[in-house]
C-alpha atoms as a PDB file:
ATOM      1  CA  UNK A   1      89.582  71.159 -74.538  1.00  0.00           C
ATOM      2  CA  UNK A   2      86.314  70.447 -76.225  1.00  0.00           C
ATOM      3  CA  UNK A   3      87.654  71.889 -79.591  1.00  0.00           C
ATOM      4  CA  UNK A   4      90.058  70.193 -79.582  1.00  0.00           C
ATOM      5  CA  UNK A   5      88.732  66.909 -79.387  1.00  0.00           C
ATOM      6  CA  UNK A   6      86.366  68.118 -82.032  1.00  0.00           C
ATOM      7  CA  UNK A   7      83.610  69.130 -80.000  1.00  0.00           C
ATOM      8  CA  UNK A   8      81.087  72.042 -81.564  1.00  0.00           C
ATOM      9  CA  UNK A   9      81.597  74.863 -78.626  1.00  0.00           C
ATOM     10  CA  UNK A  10      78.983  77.638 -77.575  1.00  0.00           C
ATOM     11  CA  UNK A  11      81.022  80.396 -75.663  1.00  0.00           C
ATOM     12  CA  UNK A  12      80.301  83.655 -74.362  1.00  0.00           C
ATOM     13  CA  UNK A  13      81.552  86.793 -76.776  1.00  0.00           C
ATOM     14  CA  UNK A  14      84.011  88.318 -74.826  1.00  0.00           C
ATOM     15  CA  UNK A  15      85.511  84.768 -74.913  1.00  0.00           C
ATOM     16  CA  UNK A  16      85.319  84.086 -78.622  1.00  0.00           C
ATOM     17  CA  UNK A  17      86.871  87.660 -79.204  1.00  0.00           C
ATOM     18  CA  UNK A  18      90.105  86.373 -77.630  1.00  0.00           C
ATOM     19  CA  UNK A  19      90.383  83.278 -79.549  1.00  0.00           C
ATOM     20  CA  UNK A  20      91.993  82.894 -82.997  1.00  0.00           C
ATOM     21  CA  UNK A  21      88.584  80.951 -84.155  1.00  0.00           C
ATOM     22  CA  UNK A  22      86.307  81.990 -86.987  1.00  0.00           C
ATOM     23  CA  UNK A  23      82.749  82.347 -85.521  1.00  0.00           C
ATOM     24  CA  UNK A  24      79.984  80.855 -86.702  1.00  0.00           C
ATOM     25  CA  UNK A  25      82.694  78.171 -88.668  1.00  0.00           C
ATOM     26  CA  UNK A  26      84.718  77.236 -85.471  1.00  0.00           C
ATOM     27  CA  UNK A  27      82.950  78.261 -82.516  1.00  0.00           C
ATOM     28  CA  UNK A  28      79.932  79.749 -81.884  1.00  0.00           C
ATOM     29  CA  UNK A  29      79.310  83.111 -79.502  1.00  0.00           C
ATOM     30  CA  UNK A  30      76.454  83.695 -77.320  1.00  0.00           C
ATOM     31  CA  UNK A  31      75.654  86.883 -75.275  1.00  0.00           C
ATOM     32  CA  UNK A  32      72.464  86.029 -73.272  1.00  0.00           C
ATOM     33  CA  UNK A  33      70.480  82.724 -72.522  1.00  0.00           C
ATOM     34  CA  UNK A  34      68.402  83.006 -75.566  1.00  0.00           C
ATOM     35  CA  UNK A  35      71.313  82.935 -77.617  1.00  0.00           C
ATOM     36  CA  UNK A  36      72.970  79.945 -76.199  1.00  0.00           C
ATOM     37  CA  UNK A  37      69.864  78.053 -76.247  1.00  0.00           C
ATOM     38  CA  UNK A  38      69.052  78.901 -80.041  1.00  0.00           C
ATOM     39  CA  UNK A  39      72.910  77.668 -80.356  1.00  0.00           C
ATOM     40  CA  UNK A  40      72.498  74.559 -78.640  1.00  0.00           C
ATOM     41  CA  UNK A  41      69.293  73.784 -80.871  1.00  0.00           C
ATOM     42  CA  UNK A  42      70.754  74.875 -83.954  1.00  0.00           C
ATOM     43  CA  UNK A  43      73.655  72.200 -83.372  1.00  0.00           C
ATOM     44  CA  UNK A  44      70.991  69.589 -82.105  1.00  0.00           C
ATOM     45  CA  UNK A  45      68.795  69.916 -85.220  1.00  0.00           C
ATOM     46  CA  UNK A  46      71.575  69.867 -87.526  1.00  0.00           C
ATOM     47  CA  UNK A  47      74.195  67.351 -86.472  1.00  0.00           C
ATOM     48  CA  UNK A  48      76.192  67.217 -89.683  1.00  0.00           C
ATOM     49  CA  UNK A  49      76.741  71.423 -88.660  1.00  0.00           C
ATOM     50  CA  UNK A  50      77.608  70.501 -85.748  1.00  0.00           C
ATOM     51  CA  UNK A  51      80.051  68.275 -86.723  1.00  0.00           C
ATOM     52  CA  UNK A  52      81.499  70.662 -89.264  1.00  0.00           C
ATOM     53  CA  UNK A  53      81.927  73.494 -86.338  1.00  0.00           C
ATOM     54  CA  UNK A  54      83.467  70.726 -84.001  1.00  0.00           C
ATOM     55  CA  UNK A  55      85.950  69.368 -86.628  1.00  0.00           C
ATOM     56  CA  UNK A  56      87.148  73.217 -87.869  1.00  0.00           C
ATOM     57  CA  UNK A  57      87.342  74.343 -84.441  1.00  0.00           C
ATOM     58  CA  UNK A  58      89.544  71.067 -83.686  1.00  0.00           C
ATOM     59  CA  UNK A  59      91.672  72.024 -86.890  1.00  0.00           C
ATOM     60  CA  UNK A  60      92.091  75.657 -85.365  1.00  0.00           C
ATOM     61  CA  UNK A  61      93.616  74.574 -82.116  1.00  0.00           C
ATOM     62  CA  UNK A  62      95.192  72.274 -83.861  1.00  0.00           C
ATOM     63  CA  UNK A  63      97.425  75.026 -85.966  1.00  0.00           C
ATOM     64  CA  UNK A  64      96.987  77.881 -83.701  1.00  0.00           C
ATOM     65  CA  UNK A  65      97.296  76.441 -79.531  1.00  0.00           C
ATOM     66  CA  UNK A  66      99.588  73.574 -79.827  1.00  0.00           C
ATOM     67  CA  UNK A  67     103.064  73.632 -78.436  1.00  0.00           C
ATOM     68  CA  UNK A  68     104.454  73.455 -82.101  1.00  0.00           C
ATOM     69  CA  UNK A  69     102.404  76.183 -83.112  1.00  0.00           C
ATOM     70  CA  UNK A  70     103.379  78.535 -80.153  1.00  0.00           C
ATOM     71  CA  UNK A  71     107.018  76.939 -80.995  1.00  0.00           C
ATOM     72  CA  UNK A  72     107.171  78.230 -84.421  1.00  0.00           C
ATOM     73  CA  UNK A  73     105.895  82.001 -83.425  1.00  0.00           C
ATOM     74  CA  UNK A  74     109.004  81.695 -81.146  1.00  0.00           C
ATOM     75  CA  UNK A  75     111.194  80.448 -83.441  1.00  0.00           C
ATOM     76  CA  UNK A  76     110.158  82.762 -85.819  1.00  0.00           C
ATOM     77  CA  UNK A  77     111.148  85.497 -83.697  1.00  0.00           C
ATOM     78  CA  UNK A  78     114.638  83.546 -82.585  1.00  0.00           C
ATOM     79  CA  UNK A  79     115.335  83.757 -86.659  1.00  0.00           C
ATOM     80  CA  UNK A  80     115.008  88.137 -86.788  1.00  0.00           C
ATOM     81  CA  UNK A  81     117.745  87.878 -83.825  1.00  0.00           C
ATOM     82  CA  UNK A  82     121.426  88.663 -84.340  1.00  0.00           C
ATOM     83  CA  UNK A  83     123.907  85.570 -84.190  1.00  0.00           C
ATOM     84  CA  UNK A  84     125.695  86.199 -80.338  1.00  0.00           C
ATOM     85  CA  UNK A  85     129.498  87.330 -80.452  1.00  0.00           C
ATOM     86  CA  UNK A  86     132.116  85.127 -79.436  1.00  0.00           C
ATOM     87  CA  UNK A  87     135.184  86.037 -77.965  1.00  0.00           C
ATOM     88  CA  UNK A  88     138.497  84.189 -78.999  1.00  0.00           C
ATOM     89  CA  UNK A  89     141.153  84.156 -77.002  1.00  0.00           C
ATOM     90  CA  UNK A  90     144.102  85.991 -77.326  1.00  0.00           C
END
């Protein structure tokens, strides 16, 4: 929720590793409570960074988690299937 309303994020490895989000552009990863607090002063002593990370880590959920974006995977998918057979009467 906070990227998407643009917020810069600080998550755990393992968790950025299952996202579709550029590190260090979208998100930033931490592994251990020196890293997150090196994050959180990198982002405090350079607000127009952290600004940058929150508004390309808004764009990524915006083209990657929304329902249209799941929707089009889907759809994509729908399009490789055969038309169904319909039976005519006789």
């Amino acid at each position: 929720e906070a990227m998407a309303m643009g917020r810069p994020v600080i998550a755990a490895h393992a968790c950025v590793e299952a996202l579709v989000a550029e590190p260090e552009r979208e998100i930033l990863a931490a592994t251990v409570a020196d890293d997150y607090t090196r994050c959180v002063d990198r982002l405090l002593h350079n607000p127009a960074q952290a600004r940058a990370i929150g508004m390309a880590g808004r764009q990524r959920v915006l083209s990657s988690y929304t329902w249209a974006a799941h929707m089009a995977v889907f759809d994509r998918h729908l399009a490789g299937c055969p038309e169904p057979q319909t039976e005519t009467a006789a």
